[in-house]
C-alpha atoms as a PDB file:
ATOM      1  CA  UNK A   1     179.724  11.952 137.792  1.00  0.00           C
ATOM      2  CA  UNK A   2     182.060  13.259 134.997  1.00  0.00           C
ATOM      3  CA  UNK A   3     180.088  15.177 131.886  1.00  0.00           C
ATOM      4  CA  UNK A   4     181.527  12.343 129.401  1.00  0.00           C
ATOM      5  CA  UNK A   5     179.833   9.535 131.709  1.00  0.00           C
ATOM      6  CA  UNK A   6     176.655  11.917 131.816  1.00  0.00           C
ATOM      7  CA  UNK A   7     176.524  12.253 128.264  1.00  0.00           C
ATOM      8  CA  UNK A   8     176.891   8.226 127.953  1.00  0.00           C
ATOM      9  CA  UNK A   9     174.167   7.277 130.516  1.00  0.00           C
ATOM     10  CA  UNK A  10     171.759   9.962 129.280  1.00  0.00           C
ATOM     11  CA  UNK A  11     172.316   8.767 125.355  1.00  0.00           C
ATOM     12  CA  UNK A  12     172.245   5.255 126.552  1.00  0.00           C
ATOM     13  CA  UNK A  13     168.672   6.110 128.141  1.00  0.00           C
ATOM     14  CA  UNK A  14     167.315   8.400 125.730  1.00  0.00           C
ATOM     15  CA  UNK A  15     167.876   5.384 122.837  1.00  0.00           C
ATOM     16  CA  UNK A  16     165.414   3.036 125.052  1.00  0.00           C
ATOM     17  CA  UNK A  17     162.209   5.639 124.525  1.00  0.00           C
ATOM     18  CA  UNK A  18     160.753   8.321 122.808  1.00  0.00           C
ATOM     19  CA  UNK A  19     158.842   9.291 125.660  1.00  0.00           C
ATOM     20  CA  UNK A  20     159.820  12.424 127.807  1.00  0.00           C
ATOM     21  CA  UNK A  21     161.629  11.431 130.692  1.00  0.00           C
ATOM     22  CA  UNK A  22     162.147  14.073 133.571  1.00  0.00           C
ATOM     23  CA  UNK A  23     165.820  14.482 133.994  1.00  0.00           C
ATOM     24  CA  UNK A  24     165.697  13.312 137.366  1.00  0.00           C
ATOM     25  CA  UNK A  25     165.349   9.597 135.776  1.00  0.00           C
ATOM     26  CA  UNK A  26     169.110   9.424 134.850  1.00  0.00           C
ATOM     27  CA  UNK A  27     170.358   9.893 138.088  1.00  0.00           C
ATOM     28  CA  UNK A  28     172.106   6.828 140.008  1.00  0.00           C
ATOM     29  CA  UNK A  29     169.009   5.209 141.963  1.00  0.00           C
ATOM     30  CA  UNK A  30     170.802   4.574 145.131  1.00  0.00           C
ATOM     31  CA  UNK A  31     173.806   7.153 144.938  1.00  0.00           C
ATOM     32  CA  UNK A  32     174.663   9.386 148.034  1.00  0.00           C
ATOM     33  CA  UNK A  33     173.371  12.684 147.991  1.00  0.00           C
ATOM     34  CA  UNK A  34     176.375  14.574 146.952  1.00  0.00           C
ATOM     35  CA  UNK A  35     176.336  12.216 143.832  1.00  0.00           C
ATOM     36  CA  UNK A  36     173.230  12.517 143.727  1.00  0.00           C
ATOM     37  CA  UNK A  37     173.650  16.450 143.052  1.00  0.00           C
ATOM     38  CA  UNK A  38     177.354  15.964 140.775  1.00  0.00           C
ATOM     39  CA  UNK A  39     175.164  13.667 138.862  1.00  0.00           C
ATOM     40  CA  UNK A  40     172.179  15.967 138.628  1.00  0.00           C
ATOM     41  CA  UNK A  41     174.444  19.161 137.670  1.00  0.00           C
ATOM     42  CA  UNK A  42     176.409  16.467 134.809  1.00  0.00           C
ATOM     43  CA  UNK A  43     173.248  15.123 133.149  1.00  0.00           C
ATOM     44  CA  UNK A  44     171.814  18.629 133.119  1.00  0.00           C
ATOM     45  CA  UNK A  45     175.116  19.730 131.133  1.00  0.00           C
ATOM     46  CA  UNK A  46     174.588  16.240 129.156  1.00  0.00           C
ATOM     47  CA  UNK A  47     171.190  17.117 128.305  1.00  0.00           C
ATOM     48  CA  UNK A  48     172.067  21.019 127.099  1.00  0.00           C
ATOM     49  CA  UNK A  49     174.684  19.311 124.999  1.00  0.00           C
ATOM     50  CA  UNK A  50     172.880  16.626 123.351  1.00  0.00           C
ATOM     51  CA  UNK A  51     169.803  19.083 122.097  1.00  0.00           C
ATOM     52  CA  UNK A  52     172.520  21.357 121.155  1.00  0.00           C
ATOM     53  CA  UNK A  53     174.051  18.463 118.964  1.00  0.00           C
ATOM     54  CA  UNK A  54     170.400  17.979 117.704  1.00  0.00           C
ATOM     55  CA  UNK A  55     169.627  14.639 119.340  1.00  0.00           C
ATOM     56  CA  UNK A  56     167.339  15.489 121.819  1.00  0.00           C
ATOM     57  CA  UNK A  57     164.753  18.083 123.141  1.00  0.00           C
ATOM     58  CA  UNK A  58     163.892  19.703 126.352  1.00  0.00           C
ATOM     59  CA  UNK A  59     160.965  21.370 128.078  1.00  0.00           C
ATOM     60  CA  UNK A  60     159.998  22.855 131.024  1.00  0.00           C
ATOM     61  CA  UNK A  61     156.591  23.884 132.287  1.00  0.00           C
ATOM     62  CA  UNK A  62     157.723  26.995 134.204  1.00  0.00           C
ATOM     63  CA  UNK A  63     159.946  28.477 136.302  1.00  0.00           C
ATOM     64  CA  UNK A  64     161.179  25.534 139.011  1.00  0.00           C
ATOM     65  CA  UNK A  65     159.410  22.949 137.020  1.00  0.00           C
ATOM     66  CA  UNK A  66     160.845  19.377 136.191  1.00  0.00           C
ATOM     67  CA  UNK A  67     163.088  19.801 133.313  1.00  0.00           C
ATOM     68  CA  UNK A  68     162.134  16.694 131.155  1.00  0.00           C
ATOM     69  CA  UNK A  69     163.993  15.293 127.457  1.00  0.00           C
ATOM     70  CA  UNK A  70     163.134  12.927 125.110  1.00  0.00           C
ATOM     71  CA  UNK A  71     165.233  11.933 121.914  1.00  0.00           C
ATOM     72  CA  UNK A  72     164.890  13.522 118.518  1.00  0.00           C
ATOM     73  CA  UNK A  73     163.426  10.842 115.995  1.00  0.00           C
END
């Protein structure tokens, strides 16, 4: 998964809620697990990118935790 088609599919889901959603939930469901990790390692990037833009937030609990996002009203 390219970074532009990361930052598409994780805008595209963050627009649906305001709830936090563990960035797990914008993988492909059913991709292979090399895609699985490319897409992982993209939305990750997507993610930094759209709370540095100012559309989004992220937390984590700790150290290993689930990194989770929700969008900026």
């Amino acid at each position: 998964m390219t970074l532009d088609s990361a930052l598409e599919r994780v805008s595209a889901m963050l627009g649906v809620t305001l709830e936090w959603m563990e960035i797990r939930d914008f993988l492909p469901p059913h991709a292979s697990p090399e895609l699985r990790r490319s897409a992982l390692a993209s939305s990750f990037v997507a993610a930094l990118e759209l709370a540095k833009r100012g559309r989004a937030e992220l937390e984590q609990a700790g150290a290993f935790a689930p990194l989770r996002i929700r969008r900026l009203k």
